[in-house]
C-alpha atoms as a PDB file:
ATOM      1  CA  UNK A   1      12.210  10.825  21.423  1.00  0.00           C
ATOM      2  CA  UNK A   2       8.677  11.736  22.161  1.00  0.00           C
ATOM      3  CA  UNK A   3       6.542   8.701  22.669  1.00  0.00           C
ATOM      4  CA  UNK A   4       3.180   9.023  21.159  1.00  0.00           C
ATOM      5  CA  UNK A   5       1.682   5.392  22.836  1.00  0.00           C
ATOM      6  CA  UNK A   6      -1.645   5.765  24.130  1.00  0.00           C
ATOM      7  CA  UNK A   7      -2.267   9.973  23.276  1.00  0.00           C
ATOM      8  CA  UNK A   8      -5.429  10.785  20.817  1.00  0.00           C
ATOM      9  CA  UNK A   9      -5.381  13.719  18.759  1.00  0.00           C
ATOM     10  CA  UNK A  10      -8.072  15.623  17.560  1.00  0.00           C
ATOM     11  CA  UNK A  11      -8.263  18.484  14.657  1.00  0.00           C
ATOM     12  CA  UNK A  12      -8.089  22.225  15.545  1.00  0.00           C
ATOM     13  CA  UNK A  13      -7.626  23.343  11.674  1.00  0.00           C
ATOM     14  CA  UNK A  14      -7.724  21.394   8.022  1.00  0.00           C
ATOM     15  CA  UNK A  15      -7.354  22.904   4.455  1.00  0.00           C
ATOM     16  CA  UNK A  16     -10.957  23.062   2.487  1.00  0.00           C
ATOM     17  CA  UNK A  17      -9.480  19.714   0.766  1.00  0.00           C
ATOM     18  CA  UNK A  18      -9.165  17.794   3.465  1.00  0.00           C
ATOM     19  CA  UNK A  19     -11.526  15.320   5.117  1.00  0.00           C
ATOM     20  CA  UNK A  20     -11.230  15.781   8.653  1.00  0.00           C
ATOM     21  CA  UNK A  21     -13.271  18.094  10.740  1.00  0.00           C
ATOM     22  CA  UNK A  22     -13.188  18.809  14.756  1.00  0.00           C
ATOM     23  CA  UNK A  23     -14.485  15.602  15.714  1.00  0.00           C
ATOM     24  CA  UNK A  24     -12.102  13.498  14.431  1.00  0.00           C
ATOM     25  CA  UNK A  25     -10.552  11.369  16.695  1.00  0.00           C
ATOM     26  CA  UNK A  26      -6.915   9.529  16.339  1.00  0.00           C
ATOM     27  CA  UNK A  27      -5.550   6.921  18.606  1.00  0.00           C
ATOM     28  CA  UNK A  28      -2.177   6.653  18.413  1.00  0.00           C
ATOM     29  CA  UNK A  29       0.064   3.671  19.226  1.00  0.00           C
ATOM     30  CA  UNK A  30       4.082   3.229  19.668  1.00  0.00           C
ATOM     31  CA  UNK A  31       6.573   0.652  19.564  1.00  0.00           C
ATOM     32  CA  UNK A  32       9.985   1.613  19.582  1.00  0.00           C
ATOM     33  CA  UNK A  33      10.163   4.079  16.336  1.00  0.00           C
ATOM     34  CA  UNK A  34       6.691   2.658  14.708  1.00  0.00           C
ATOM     35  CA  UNK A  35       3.508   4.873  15.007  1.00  0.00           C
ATOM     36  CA  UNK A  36       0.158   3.581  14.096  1.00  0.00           C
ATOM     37  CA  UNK A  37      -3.241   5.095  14.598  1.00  0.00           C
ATOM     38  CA  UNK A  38      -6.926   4.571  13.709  1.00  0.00           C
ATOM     39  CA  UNK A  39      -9.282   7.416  13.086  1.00  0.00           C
ATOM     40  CA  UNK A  40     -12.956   8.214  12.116  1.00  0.00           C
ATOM     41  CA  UNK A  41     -15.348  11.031  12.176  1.00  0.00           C
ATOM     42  CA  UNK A  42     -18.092  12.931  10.540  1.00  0.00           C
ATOM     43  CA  UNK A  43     -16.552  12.301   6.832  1.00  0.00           C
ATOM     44  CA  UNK A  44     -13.855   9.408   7.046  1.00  0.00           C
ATOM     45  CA  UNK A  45     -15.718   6.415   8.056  1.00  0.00           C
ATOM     46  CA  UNK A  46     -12.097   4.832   9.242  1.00  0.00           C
ATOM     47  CA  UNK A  47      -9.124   5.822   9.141  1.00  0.00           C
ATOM     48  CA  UNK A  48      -5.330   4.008   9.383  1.00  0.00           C
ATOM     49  CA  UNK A  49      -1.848   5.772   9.370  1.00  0.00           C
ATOM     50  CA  UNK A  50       1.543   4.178   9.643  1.00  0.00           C
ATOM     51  CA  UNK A  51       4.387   6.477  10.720  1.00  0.00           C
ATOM     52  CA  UNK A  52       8.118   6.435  11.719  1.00  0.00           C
ATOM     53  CA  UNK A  53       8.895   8.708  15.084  1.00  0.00           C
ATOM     54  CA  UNK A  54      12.197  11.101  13.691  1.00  0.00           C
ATOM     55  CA  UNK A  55      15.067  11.848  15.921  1.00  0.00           C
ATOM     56  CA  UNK A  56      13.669  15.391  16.402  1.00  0.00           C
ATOM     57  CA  UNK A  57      10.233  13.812  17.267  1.00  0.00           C
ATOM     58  CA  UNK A  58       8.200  14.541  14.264  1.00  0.00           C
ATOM     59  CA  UNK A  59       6.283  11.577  12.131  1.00  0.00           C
ATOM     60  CA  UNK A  60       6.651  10.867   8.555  1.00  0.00           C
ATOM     61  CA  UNK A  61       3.557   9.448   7.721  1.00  0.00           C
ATOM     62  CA  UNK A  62       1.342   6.890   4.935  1.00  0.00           C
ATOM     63  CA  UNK A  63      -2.287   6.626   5.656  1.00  0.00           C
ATOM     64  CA  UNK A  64      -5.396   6.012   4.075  1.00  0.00           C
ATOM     65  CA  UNK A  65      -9.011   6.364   4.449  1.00  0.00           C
ATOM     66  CA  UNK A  66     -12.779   5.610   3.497  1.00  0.00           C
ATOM     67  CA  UNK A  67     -15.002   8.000   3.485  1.00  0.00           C
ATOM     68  CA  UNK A  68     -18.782   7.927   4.397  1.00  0.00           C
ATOM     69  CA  UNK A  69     -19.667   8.172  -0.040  1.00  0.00           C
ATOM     70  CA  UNK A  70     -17.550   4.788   0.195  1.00  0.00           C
ATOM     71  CA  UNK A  71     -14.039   6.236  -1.462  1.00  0.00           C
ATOM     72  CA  UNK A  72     -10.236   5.128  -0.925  1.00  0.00           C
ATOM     73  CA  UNK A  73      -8.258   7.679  -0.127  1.00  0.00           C
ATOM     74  CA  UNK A  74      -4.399   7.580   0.571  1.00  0.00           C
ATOM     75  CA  UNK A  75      -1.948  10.193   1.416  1.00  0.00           C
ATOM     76  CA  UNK A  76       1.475  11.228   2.887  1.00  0.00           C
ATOM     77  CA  UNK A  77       2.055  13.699   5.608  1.00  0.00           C
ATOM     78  CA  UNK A  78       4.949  14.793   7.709  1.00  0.00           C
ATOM     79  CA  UNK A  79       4.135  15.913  11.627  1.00  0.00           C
ATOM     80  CA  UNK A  80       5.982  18.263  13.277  1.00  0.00           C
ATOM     81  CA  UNK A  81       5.005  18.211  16.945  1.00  0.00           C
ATOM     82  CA  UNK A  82       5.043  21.208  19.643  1.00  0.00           C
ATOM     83  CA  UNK A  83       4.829  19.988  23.287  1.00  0.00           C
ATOM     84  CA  UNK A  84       2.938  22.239  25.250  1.00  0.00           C
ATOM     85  CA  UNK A  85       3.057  23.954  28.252  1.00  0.00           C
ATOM     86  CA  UNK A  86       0.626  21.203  30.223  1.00  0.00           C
ATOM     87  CA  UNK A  87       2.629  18.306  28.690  1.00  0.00           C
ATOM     88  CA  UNK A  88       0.646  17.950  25.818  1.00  0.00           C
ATOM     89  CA  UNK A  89       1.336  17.340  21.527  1.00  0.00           C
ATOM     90  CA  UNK A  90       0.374  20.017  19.081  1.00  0.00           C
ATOM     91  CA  UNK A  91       0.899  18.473  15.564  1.00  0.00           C
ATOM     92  CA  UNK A  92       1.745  21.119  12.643  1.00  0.00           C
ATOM     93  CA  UNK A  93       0.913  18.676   9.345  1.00  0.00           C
ATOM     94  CA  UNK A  94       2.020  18.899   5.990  1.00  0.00           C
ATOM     95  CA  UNK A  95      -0.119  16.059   3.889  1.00  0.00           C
ATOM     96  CA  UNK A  96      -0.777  15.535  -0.185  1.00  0.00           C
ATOM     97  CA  UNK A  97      -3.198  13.062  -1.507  1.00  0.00           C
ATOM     98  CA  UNK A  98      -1.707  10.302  -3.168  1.00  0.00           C
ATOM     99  CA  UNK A  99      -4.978   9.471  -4.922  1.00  0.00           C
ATOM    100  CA  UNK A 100      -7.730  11.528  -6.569  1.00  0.00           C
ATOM    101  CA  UNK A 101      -6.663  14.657  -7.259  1.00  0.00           C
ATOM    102  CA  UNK A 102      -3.615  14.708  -5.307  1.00  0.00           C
ATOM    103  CA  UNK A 103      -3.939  18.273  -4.047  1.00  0.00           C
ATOM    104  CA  UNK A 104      -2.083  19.454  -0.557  1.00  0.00           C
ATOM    105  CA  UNK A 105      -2.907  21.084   2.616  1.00  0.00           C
ATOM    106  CA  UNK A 106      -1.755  21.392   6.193  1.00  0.00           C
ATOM    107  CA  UNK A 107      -3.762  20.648   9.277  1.00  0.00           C
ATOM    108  CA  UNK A 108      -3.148  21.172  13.031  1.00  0.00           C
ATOM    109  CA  UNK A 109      -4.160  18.609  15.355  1.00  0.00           C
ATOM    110  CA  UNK A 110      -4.116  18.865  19.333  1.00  0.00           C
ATOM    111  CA  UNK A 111      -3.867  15.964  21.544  1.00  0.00           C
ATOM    112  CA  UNK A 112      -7.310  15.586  23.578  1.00  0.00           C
ATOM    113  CA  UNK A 113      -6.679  15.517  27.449  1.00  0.00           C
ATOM    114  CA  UNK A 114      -6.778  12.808  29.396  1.00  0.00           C
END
């Protein structure tokens, strides 16, 4: 299982309907098979998702949002995660709103060195 505890992510890509832009920043926590993260940036004033860690390693994610013109957003997303050659995560994300207009995308999101 890949532990995510302590690693912060940070976007390299985001469909037009998305939110999140490059400096985003998500702080992931673990405990056993339990995921959760806070986030922020330039358009989501914070940020929480709760995930469950797969047996192949990927997430299957709930989170929701606020964004800087004071909205409540919420969404799903499923993570699939490429370890890199330097030991790092590269997340490949599926996501749909669950609110608004419930539109989909994909994302990519690289964890930040330590």
């Amino acid at each position: 299982m890949i532990n995510y505890h302590e690693r912060r992510f940070t976007p390299l890509s985001n469909s037009e309907n998305g939110e999140l832009e490059a400096d985003t920043i998500f702080v992931y926590r673990q405990t056993d098979n339990i995921v959760t993260c806070t986030y922020k940036g330039k358009h989501v004033r914070h940020g929480q998702l709760l995930a469950l860690v797969l047996d192949d390693g990927s997430l299957e994610m709930r989170y929701q949002q606020i964004n800087f013109e004071g909205a409540l957003r919420t969404g799903i997303c499923h993570s699939t995660p490429e370890l890199l050659p330097d030991g790092r995560i590269r997340l490949y994300e599926r996501w749909q709103w669950t609110s608004g207009d419930r539109s989909s995308g994909s994302s990519v999101l690289e964890e930040i060195p330590k």
